[in-house]
Protein backbone atom coordinates (compact mmCIF):
# COMPACT_ATOMS: atom_id res chain seq x y z
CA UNK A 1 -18.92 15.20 1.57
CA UNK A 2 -18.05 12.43 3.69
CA UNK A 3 -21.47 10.66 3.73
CA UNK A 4 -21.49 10.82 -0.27
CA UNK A 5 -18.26 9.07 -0.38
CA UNK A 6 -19.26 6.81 1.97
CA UNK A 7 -22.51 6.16 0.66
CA UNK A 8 -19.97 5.34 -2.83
CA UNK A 9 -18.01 2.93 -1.01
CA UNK A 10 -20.66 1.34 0.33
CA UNK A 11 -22.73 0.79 -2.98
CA UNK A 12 -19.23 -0.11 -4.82
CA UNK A 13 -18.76 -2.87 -1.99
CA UNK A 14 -22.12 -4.26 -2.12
CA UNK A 15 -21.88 -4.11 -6.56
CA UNK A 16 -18.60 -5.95 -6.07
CA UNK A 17 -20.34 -8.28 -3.85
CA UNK A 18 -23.84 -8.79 -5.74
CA UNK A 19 -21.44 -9.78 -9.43
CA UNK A 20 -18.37 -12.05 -7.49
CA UNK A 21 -19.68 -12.54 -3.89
CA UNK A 22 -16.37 -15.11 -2.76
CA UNK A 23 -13.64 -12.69 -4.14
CA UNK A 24 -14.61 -9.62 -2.53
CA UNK A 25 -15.20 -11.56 0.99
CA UNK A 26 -12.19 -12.76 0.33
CA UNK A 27 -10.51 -9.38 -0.21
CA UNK A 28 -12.54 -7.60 2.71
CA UNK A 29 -10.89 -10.48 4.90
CA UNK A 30 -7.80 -10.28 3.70
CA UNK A 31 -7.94 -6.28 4.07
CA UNK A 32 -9.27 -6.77 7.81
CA UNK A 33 -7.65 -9.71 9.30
CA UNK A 34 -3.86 -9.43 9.54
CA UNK A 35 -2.00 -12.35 8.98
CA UNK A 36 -0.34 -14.53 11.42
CA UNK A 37 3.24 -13.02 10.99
CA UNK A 38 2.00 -9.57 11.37
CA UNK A 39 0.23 -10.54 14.75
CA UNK A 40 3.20 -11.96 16.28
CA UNK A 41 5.30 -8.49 15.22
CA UNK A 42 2.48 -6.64 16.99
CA UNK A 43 2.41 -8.35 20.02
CA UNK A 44 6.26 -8.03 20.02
CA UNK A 45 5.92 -4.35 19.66
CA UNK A 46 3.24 -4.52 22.37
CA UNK A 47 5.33 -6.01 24.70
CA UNK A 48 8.23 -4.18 24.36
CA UNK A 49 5.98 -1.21 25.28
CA UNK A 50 4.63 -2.46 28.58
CA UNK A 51 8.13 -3.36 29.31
CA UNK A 52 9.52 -0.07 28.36
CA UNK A 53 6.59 1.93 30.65
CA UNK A 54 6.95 -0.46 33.61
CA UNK A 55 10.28 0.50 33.83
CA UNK A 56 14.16 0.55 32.84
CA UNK A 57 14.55 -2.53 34.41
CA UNK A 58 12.30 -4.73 32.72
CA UNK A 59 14.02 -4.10 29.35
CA UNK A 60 16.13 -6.78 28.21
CA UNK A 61 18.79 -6.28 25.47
CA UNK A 62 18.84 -8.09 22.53
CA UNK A 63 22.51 -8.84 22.61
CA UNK A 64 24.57 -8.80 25.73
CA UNK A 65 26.91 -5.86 26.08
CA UNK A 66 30.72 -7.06 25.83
């Protein structure tokens, strides 16, 4: 079932691509590739990871305790 709805996709992709070639390259990019802002909350996310696994003490607050 999974290779017939594949096989769909694929031959809906390539239709959409033989009638407006720029607009679906343009979608398939946009769909891909995040965008610049969604990078940099990834790589926040990633490095709040490493610093949570490499220990307690890497970890800095975001606000200073009072």
């Amino acid at each position: 079932m999974r290779v017939v709805f594949g096989a769909a996709a694929v031959g809906i992709l390539l239709a959409g691509y033989t009638v407006c070639p720029d607009h679906v390259r343009t979608s398939v990019t946009d769909a891909v590739m995040p965008g610049q802002q969604t990078l940099e909350d990834m790589q926040d996310g990633v490095d709040t990871l490493v610093a949570f696994f490499s220990g307690p003490e890497n970890i800095q607050p975001e606000t200073p305790p009072t």
